[in-house]
C-alpha atoms as a PDB file:
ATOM      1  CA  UNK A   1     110.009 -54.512  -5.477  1.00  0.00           C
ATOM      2  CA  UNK A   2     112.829 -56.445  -4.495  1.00  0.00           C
ATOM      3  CA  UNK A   3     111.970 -59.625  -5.805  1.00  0.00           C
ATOM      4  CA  UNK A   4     111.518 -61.532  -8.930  1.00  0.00           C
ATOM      5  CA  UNK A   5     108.567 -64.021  -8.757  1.00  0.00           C
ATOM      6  CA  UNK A   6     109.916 -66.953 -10.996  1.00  0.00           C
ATOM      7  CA  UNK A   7     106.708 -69.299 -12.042  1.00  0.00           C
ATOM      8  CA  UNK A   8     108.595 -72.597 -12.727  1.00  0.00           C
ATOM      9  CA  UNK A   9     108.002 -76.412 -12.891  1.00  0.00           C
ATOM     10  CA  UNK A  10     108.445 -76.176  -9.288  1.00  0.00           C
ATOM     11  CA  UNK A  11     106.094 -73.586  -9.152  1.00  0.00           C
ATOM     12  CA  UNK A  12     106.155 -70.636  -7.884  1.00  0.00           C
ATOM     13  CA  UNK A  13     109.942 -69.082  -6.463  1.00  0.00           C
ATOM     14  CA  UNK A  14     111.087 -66.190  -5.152  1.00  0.00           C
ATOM     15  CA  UNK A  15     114.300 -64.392  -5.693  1.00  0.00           C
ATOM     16  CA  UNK A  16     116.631 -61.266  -5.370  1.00  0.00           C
ATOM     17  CA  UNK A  17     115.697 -58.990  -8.562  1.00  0.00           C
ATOM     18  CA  UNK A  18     119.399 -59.117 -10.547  1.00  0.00           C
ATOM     19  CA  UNK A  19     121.680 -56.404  -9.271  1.00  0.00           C
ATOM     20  CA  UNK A  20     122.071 -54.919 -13.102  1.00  0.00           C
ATOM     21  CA  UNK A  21     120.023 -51.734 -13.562  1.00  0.00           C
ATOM     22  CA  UNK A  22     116.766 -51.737 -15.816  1.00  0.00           C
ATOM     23  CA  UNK A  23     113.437 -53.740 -15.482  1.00  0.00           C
ATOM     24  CA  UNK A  24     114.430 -55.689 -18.508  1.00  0.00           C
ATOM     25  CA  UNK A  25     117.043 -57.077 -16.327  1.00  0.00           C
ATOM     26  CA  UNK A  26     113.946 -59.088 -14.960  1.00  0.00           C
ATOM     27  CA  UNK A  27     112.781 -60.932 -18.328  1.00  0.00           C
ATOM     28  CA  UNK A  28     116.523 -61.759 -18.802  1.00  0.00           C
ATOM     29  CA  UNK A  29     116.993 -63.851 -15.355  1.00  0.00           C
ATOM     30  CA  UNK A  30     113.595 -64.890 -16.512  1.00  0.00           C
ATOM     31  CA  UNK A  31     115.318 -66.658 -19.736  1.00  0.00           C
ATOM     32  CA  UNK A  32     118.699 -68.029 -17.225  1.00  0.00           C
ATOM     33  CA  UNK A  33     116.027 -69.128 -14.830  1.00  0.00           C
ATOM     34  CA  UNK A  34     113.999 -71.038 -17.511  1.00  0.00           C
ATOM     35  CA  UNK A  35     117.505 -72.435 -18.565  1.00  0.00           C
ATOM     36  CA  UNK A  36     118.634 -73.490 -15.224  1.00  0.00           C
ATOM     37  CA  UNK A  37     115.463 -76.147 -14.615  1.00  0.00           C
ATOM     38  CA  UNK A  38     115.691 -77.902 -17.810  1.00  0.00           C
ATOM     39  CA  UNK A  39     119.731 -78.710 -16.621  1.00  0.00           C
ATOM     40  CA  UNK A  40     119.942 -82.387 -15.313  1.00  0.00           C
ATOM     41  CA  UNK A  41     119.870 -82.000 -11.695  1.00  0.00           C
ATOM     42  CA  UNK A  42     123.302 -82.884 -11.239  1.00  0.00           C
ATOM     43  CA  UNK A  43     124.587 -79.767 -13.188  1.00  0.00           C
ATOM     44  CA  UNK A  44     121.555 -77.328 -11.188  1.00  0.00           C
ATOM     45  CA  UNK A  45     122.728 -74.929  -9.112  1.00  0.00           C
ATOM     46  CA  UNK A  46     120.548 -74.609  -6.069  1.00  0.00           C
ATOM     47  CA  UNK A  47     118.801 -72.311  -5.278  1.00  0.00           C
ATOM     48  CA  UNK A  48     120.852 -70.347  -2.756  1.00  0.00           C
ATOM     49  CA  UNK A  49     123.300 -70.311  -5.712  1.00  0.00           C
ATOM     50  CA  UNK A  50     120.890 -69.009  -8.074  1.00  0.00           C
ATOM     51  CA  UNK A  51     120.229 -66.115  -5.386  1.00  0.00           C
ATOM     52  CA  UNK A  52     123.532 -65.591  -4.730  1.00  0.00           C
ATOM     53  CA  UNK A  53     124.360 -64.729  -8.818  1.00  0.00           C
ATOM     54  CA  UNK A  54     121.541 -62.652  -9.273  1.00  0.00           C
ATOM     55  CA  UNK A  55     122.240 -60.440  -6.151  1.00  0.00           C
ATOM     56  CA  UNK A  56     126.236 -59.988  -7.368  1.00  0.00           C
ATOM     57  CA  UNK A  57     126.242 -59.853 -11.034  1.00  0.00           C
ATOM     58  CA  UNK A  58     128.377 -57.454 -12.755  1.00  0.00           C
ATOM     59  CA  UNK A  59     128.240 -56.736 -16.615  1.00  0.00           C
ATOM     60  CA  UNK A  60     130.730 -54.039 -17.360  1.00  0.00           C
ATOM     61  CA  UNK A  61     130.025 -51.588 -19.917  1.00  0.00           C
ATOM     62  CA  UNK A  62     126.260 -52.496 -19.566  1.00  0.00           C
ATOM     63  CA  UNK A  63     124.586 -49.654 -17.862  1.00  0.00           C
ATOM     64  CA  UNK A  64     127.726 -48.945 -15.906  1.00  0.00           C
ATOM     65  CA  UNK A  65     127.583 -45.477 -13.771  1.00  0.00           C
ATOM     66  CA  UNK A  66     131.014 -43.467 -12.985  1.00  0.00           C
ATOM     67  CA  UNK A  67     130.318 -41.800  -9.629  1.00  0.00           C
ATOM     68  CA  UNK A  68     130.285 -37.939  -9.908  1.00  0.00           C
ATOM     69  CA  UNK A  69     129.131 -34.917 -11.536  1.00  0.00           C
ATOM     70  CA  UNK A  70     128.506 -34.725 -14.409  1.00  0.00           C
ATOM     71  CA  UNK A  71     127.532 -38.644 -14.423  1.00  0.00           C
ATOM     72  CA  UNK A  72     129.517 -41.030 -16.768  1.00  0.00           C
ATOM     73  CA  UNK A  73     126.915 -44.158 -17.912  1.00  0.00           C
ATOM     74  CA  UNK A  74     128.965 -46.715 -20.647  1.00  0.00           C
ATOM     75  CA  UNK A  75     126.760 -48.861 -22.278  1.00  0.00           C
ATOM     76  CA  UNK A  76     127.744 -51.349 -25.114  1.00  0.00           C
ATOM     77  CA  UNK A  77     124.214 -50.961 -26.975  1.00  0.00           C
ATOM     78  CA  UNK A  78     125.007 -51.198 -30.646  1.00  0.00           C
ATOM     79  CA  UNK A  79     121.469 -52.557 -32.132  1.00  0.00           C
ATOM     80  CA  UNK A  80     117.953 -50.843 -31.574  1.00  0.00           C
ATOM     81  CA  UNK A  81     117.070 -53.581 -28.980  1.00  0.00           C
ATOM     82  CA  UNK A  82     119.980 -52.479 -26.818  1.00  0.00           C
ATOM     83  CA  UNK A  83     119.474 -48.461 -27.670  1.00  0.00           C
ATOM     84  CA  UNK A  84     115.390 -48.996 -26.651  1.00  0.00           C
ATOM     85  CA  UNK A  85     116.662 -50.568 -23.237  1.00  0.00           C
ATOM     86  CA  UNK A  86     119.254 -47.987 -22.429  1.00  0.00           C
ATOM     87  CA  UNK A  87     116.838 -45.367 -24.108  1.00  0.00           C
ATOM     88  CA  UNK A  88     114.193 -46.086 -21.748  1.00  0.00           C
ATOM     89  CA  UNK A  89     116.676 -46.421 -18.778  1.00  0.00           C
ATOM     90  CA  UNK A  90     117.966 -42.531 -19.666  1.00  0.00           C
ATOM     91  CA  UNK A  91     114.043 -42.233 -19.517  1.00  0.00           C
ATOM     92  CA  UNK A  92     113.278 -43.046 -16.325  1.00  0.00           C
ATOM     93  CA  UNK A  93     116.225 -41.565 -14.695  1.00  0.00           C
ATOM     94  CA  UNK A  94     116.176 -38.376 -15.952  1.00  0.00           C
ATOM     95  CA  UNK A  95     118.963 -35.216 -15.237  1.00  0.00           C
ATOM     96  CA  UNK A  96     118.346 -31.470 -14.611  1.00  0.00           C
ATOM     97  CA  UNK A  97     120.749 -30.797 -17.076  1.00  0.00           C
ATOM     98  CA  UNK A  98     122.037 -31.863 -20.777  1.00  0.00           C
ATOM     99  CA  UNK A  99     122.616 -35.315 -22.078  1.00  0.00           C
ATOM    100  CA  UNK A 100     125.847 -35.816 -24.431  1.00  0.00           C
ATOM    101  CA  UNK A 101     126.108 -39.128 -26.245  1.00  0.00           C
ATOM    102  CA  UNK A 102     129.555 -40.036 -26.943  1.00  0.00           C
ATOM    103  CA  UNK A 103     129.292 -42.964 -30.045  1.00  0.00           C
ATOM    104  CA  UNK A 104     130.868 -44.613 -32.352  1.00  0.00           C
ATOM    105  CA  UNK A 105     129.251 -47.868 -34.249  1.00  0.00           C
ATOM    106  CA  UNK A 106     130.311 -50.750 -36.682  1.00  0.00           C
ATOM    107  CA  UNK A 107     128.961 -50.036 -40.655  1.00  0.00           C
ATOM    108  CA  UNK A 108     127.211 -53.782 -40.116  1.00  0.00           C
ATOM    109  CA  UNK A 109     125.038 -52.625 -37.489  1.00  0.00           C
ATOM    110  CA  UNK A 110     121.499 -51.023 -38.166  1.00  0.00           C
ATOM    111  CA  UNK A 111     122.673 -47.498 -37.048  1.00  0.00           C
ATOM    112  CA  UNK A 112     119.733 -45.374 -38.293  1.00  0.00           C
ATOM    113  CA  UNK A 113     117.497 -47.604 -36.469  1.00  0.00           C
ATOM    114  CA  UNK A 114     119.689 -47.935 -33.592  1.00  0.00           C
ATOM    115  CA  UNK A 115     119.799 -44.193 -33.058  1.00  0.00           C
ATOM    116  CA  UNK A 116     116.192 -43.001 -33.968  1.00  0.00           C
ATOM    117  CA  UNK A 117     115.225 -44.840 -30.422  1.00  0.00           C
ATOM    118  CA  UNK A 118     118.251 -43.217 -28.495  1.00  0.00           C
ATOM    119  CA  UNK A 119     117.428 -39.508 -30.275  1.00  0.00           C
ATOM    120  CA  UNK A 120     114.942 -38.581 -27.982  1.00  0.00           C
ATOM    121  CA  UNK A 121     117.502 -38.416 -25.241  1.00  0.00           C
ATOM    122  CA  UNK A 122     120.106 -36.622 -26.281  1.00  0.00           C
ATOM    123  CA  UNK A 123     120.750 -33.020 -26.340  1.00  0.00           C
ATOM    124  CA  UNK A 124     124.157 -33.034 -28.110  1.00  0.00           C
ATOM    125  CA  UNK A 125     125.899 -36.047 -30.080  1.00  0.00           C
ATOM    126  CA  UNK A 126     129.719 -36.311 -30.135  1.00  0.00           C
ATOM    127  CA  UNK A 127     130.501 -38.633 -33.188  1.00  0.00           C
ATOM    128  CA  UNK A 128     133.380 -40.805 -33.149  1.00  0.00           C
ATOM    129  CA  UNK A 129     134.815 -44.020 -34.702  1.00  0.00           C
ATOM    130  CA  UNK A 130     136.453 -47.470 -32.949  1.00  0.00           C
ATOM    131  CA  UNK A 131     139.692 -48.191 -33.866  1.00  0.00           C
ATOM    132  CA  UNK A 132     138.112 -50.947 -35.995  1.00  0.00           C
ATOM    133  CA  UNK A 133     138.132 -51.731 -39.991  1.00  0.00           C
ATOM    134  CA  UNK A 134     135.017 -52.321 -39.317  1.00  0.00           C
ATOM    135  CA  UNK A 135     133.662 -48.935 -38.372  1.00  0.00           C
ATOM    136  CA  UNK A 136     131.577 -46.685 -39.627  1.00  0.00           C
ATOM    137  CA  UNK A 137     132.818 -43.382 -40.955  1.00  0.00           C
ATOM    138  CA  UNK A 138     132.644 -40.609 -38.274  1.00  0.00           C
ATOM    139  CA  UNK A 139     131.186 -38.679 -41.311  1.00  0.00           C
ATOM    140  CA  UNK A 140     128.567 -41.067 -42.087  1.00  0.00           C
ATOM    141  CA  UNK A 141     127.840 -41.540 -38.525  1.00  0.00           C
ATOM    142  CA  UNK A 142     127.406 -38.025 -38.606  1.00  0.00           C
ATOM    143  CA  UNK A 143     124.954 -37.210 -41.046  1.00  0.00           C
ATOM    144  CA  UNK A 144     123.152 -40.505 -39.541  1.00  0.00           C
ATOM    145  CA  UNK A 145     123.012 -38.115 -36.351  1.00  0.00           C
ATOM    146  CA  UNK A 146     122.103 -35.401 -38.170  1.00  0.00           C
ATOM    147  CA  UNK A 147     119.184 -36.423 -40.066  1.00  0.00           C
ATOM    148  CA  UNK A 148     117.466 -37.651 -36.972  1.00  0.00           C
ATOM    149  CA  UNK A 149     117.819 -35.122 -34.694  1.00  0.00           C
ATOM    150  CA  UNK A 150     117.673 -31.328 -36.879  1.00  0.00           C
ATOM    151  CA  UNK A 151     118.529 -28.914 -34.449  1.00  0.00           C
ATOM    152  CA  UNK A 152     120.836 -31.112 -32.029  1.00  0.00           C
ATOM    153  CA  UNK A 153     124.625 -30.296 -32.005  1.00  0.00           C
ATOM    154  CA  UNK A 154     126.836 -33.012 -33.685  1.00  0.00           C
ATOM    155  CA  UNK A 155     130.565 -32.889 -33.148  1.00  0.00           C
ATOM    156  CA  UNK A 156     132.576 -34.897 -34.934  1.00  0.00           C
ATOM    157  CA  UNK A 157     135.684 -36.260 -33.319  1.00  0.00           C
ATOM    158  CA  UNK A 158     139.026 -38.049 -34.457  1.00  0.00           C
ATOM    159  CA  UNK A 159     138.708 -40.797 -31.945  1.00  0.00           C
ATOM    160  CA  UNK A 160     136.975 -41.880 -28.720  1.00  0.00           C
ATOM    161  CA  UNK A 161     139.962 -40.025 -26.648  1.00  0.00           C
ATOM    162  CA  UNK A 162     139.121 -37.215 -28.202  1.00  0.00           C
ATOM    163  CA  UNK A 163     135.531 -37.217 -27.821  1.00  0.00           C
ATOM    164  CA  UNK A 164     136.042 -37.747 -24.071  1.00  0.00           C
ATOM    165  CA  UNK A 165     138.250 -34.956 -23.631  1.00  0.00           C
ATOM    166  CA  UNK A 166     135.473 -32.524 -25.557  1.00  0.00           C
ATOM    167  CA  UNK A 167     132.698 -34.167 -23.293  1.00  0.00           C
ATOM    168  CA  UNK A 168     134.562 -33.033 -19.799  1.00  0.00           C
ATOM    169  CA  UNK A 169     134.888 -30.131 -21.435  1.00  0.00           C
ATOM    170  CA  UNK A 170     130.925 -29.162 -22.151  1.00  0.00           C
ATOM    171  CA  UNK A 171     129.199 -31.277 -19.472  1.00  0.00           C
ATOM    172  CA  UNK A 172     128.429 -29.660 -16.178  1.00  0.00           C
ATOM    173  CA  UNK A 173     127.084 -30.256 -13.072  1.00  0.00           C
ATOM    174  CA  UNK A 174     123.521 -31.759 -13.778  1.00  0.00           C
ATOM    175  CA  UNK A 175     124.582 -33.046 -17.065  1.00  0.00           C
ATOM    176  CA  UNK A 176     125.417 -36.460 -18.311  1.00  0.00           C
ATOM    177  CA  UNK A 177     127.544 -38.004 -20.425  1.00  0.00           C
ATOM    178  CA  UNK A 178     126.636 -41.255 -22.167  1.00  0.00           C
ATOM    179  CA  UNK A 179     129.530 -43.716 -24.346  1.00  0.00           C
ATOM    180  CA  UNK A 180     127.638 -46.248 -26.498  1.00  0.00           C
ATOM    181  CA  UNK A 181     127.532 -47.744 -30.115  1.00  0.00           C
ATOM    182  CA  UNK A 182     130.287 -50.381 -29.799  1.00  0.00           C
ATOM    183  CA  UNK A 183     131.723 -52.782 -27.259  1.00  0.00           C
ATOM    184  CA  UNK A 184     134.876 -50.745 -28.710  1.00  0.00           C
ATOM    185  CA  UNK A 185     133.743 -47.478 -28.400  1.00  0.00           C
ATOM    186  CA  UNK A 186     133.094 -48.105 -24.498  1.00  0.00           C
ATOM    187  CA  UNK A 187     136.619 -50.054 -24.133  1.00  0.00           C
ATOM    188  CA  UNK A 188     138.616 -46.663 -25.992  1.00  0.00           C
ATOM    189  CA  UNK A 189     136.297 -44.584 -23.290  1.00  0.00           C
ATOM    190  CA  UNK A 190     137.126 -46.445 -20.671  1.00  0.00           C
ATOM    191  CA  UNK A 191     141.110 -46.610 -21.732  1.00  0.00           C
ATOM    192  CA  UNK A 192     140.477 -43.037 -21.766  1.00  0.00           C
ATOM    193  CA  UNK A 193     139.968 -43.145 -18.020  1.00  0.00           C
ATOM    194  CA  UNK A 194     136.031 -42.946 -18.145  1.00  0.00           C
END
């Protein structure tokens, strides 16, 4: 529902479920809440504080919706942890249309893993690169892309600018667009005026 049932030393709390999107969202105020009592009481917020934070909490970039149609969601996922949580948020929410995933990862991160649990929700991948030394070819990326999903369109793109200009040109109404892979990659989309 509406509330998150916190089972503390105090015992047993109610409060506002966190305003950030996903279930998961839950077990993390969970892990803040289970912080927060072990603080000497003179650094404790109360409780009206506590309430207060969950109910306005922004992350942006995490799960963040554009308004419109096609929808725009940016997500910083970049590890399989991440792509499971926005994987089974795409899940639950799902579109009449196509779903195009704009991304572009760092060569450090498990990308093979990472993308075998966000394959199952995308229809067509537009490959891309941060501006970062760190980043993983947009070929590599690629044929990551390709050898999970045979079948699924892969475009490879110079940059993230690029790869949103492409997107607004395929999706339609009942589509969506995703941006993930990098903290970076959602920063260039969003520069991009995603």
């Amino acid at each position: 529902g509406d509330s998150l049932i916190w089972h503390g030393r105090a015992g047993e709390q109610s409060f506002p479920r966190p305003a950030l999107p996903g279930d998961h969202q839950c077990t993390n105020a969970g892990g803040v809440l289970a912080v927060l009592e072990r603080l000497p009481a003179s650094l404790r917020p109360d409780d009206e504080a506590v309430a207060a934070g969950l109910r306005s909490v922004r992350l942006p970039g995490r799960y963040t919706l554009r308004p419109g149609d096609p929808r725009w969601i940016l997500d910083v996922a970049h590890n399989p942890q991440g792509m499971a949580m926005l994987a089974a948020q795409l899940a639950g929410e799902p579109v009449p249309g196509r779903t195009f995933a704009i991304v572009g990862m760092l060569r450090d991160k498990a990308v093979a893993e990472a993308m075998a649990v966000l394959a199952p929700q995308v229809d067509h991948w537009l490959a891309c690169a941060p501006d970062s030394p760190r980043a993983l070819p947009v070929t590599d990326l690629a044929g990551v892309l390709e050898a999970q999903t045979p079948g699924v369109p892969v475009t490879i793109h110079d940059d993230i600018a690029a790869a949103v200009k492409q997107a607004r040109a395929m999706a339609k109404p009942g589509d969506r667009v995703l941006v993930c892979g990098s903290f970076l990659t959602v920063a260039a989309a969003m520069a991009a005026g995603v």
